[in-house]
Structure formats: C-alpha cells, structure tokens
C-alpha atoms as a PDB file:
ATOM      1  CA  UNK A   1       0.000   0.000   0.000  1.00  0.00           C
ATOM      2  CA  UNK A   2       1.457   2.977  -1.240  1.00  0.00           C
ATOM      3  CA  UNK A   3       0.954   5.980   1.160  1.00  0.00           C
ATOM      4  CA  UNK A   4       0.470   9.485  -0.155  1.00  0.00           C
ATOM      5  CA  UNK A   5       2.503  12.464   1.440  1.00  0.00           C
ATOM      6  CA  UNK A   6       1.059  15.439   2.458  1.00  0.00           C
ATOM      7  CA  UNK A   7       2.130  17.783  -0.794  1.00  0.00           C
ATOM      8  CA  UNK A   8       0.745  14.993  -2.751  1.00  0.00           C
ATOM      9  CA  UNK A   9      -2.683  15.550  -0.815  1.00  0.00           C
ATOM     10  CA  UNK A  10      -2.463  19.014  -0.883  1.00  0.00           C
ATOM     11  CA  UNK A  11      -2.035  19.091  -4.392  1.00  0.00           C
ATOM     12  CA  UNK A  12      -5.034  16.883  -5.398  1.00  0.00           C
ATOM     13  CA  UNK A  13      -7.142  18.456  -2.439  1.00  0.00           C
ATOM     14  CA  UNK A  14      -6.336  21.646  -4.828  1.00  0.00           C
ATOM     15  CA  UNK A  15      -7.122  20.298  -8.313  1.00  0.00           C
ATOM     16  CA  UNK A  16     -10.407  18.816  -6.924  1.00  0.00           C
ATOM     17  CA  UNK A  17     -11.018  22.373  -5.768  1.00  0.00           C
ATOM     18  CA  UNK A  18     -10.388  24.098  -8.971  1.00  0.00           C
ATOM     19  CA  UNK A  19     -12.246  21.881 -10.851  1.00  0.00           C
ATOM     20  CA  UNK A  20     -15.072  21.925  -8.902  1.00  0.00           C
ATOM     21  CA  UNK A  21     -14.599  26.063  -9.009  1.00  0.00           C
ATOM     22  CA  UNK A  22     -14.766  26.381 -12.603  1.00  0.00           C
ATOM     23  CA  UNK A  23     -18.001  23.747 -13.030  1.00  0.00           C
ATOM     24  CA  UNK A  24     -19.476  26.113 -10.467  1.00  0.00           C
ATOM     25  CA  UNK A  25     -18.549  29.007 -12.626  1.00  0.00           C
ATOM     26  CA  UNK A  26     -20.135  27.083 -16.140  1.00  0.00           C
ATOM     27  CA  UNK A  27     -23.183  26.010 -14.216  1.00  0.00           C
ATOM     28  CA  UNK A  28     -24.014  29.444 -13.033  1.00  0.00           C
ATOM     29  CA  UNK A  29     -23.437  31.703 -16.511  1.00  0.00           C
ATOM     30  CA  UNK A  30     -26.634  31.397 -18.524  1.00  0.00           C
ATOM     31  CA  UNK A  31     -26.097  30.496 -22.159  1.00  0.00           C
ATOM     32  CA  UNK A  32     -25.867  33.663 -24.488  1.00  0.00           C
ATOM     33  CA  UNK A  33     -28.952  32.631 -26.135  1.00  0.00           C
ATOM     34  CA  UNK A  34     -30.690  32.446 -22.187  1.00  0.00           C
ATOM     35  CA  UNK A  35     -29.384  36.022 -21.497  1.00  0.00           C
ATOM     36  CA  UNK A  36     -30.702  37.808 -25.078  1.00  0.00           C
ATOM     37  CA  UNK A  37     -34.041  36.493 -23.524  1.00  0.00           C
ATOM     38  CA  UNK A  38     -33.691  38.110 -20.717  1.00  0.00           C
ATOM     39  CA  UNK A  39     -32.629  41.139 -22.304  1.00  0.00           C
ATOM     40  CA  UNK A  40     -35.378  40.960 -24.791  1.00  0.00           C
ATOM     41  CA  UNK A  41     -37.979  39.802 -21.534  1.00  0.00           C
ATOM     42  CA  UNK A  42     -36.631  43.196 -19.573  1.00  0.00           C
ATOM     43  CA  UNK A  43     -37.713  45.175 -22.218  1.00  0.00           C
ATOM     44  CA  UNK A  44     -40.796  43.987 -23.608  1.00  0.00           C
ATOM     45  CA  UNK A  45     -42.109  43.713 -19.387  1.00  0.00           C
ATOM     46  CA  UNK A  46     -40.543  46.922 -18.622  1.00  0.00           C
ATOM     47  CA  UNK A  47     -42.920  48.638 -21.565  1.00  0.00           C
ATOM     48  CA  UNK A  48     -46.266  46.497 -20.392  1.00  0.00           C
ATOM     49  CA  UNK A  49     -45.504  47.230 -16.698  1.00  0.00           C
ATOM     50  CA  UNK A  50     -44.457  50.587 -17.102  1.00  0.00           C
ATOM     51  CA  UNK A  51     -41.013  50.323 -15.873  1.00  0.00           C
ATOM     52  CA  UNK A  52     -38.674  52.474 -17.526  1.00  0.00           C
ATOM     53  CA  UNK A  53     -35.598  51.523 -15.386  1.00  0.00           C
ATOM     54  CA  UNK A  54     -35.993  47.924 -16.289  1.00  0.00           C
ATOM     55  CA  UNK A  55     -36.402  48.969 -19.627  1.00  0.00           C
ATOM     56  CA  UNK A  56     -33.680  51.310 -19.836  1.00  0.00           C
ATOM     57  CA  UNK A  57     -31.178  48.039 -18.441  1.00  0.00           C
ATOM     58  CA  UNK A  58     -32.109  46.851 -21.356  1.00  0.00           C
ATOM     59  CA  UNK A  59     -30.612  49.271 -24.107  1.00  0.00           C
ATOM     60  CA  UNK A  60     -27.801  49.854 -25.356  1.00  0.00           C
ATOM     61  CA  UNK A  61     -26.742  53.577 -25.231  1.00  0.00           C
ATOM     62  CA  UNK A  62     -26.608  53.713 -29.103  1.00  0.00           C
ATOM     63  CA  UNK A  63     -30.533  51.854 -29.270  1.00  0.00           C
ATOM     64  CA  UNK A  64     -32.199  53.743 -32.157  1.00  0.00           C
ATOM     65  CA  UNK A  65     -35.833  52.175 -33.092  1.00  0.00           C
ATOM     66  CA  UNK A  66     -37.964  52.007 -36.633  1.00  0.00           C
ATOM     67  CA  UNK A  67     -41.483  52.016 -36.544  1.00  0.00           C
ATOM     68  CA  UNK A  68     -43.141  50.742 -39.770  1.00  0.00           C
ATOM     69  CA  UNK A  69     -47.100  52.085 -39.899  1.00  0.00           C
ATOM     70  CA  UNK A  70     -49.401  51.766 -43.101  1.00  0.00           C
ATOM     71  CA  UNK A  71     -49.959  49.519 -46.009  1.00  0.00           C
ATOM     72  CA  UNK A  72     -50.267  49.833 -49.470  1.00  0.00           C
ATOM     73  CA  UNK A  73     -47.417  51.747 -50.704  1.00  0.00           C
ATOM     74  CA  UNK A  74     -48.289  54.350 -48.217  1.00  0.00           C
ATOM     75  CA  UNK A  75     -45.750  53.126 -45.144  1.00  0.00           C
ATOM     76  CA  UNK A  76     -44.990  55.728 -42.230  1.00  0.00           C
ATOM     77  CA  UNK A  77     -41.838  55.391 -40.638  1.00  0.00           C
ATOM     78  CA  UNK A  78     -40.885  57.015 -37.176  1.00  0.00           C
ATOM     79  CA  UNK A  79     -37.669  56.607 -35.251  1.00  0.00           C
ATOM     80  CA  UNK A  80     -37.165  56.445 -31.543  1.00  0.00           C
ATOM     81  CA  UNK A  81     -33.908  56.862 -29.372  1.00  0.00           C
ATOM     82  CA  UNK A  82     -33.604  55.061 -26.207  1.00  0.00           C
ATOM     83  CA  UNK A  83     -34.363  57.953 -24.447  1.00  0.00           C
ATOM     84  CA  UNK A  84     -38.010  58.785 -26.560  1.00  0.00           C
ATOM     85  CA  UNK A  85     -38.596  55.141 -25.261  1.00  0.00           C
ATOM     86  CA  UNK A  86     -37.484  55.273 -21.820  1.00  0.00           C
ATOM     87  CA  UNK A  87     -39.821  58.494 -21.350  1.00  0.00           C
ATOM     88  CA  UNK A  88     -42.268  56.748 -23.073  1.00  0.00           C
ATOM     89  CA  UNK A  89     -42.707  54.160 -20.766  1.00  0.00           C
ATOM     90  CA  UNK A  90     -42.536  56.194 -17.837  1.00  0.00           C
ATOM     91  CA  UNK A  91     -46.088  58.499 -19.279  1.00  0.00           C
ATOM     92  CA  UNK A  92     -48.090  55.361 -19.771  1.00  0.00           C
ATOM     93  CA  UNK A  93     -50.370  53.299 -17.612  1.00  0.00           C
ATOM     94  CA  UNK A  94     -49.279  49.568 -17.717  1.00  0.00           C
ATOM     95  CA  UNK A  95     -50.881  47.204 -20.547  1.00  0.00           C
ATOM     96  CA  UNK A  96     -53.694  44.786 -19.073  1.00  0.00           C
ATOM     97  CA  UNK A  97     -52.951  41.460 -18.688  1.00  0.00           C
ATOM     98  CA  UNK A  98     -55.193  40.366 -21.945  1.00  0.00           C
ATOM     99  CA  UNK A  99     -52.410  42.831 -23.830  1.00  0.00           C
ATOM    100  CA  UNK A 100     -49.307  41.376 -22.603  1.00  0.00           C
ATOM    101  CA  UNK A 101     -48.413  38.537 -24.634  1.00  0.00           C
ATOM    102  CA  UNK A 102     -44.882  37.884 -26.053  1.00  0.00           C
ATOM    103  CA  UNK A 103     -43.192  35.477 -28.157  1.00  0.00           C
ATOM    104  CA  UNK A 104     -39.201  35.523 -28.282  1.00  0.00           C
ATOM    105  CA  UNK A 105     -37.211  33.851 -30.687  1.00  0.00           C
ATOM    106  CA  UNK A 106     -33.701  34.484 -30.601  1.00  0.00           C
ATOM    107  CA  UNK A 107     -32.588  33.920 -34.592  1.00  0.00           C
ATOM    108  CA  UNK A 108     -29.169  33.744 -34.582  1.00  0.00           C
ATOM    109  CA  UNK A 109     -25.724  34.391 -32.529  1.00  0.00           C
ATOM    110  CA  UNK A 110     -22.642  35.425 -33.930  1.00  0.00           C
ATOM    111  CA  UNK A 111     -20.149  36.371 -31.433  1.00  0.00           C
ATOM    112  CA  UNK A 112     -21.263  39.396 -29.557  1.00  0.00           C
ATOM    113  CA  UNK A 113     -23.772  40.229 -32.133  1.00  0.00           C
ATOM    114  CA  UNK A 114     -27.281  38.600 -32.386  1.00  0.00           C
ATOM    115  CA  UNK A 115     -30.668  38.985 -34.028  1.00  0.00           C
ATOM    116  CA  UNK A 116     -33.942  38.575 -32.124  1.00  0.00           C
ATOM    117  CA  UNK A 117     -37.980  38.280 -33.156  1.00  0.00           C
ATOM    118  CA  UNK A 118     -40.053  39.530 -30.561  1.00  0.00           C
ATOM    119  CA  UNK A 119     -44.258  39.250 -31.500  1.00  0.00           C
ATOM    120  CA  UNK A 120     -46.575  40.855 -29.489  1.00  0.00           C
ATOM    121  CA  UNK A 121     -50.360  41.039 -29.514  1.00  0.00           C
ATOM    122  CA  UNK A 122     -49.947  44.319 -32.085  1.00  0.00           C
ATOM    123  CA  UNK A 123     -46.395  44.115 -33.312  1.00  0.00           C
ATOM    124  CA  UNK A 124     -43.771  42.116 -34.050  1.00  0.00           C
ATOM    125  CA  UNK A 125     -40.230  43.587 -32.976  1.00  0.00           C
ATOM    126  CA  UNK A 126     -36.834  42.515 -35.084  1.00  0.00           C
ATOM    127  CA  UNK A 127     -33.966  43.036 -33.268  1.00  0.00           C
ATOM    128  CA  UNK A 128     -30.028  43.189 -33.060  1.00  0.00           C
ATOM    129  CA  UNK A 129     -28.207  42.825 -29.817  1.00  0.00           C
ATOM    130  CA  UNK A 130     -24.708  43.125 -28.977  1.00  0.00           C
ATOM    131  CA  UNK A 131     -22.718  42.273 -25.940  1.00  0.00           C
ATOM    132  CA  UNK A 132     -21.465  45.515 -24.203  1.00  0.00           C
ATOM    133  CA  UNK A 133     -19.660  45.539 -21.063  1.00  0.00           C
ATOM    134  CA  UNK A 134     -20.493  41.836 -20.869  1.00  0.00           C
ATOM    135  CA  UNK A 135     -23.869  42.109 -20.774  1.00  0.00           C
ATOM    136  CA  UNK A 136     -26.378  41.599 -23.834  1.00  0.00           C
ATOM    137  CA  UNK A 137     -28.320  45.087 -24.985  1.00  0.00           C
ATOM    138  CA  UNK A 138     -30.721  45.922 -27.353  1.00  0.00           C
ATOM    139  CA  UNK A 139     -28.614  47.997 -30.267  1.00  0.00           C
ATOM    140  CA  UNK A 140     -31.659  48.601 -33.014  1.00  0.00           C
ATOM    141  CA  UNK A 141     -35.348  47.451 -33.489  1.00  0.00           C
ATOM    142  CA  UNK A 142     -37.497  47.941 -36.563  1.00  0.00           C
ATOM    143  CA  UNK A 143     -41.475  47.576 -35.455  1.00  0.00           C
ATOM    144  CA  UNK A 144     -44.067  46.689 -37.224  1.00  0.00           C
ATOM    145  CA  UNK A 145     -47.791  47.338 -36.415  1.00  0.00           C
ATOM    146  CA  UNK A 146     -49.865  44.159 -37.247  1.00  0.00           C
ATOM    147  CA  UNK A 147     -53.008  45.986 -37.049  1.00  0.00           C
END
C-alpha cells in the first residue's frame, strides 16, 4: 500500500477544488442565447408594466428604433432613441394582462452580435443585440404594427 505524502494531498485536495470552481462558474453563466431572452424579456415587461428603469437596463446607449405604420405603398416610418422610449414608458399606464403577450425567438448568434424576433399582440419587434460591457443590450429594433 502505497501511502500518499502530504504535498501529494495538498495538491489533489487543490485540483479537486479548482475543478469543482470552474463547473461552479459554467453552471451558473446562462447560455448567451438564455441572457438575449432576458434582455429581450426586460424590455418587452418593462414597456407592459411601465417600468422604464428595467427597460432602460435593457438598451444599449446607441438603441435607435424604426417604426413601420401603413400599407399599401403608403408606409410611415418614425424613429425612436432610447431615451423617446425610456420616457415613453414612464407616461403610460401599464398594458392589461389580456395585452401582454410575447413570443421571443432568438434567430441567430454570432459572437457578440445577435438577431432577435419579438411578437406581441400588435407588433412584431426585429432586433439586433450586442454584448457591451459583458452584458447583452438591445442595439436597433425595426417595429411593425400588425393591425
């Protein structure tokens, strides 16, 4: 029987510890695709709840939006910055819960860039996120009204 000596010990008792560290580390990062559906879930329940801070968390600071209105050759199109939206959401009453419905689909991942589909009861939302700071933000969203 071969008997270990202490460095030995303290050396696996360390490598167990590390390992165990970094699973720890793996198991508690949600997946890129989890996080743009938070993002994309911040913002979308920060507009139907009224809360323009959760909102705001949500944008990047270069977020410029496209609203797409009309049919029939005769299209309207508006454009929001982050701040029009953030001020937005703080002068409205929240949606009822009948209004509140939301669909995500997160359409593709490239890195730190990523596009998004977001459907609501009225519109449906395509998006492009980017990771900034380490943290996945809404960069640009093009509406369009589905009524």
């Amino acid at each position: 029987m071969t008997r270990l000596t202490s460095k030995t010990t303290a050396i696996i008792a360390l490598g167990f510890i590390g390992a165990a560290f970094v699973l720890s580390c793996f198991a508690a990062t949600p997946t890129d695709e989890e996080a743009i559906r938070g993002t994309i879930t911040n913002y979308i329940e920060g507009y139907y709840t009224g809360d323009a801070s959760r909102m705001e968390r949500s944008l990047h600071p270069h977020y410029l939006k496209h609203t797409i209105s009309g049919s029939n050759g005769k299209l309207k199109m508006t454009e929001w910055t982050g701040l029009q939206m953030v001020q937005d959401v703080r002068s409205h009453a929240p949606s009822p819960m009948s209004e509140r419905k939301k669909e995500i689909t997160v359409l593709d991942i490239a890195g730190d860039v990523a596009s998004a589909k977001l459907v609501t009861n009225h519109w449906v939302d395509y998006m492009t996120l980017s990771k900034w700071n380490g943290e996945w933000k809404i960069v640009s969203v093009v509406l369009r009204e589905t009524e």
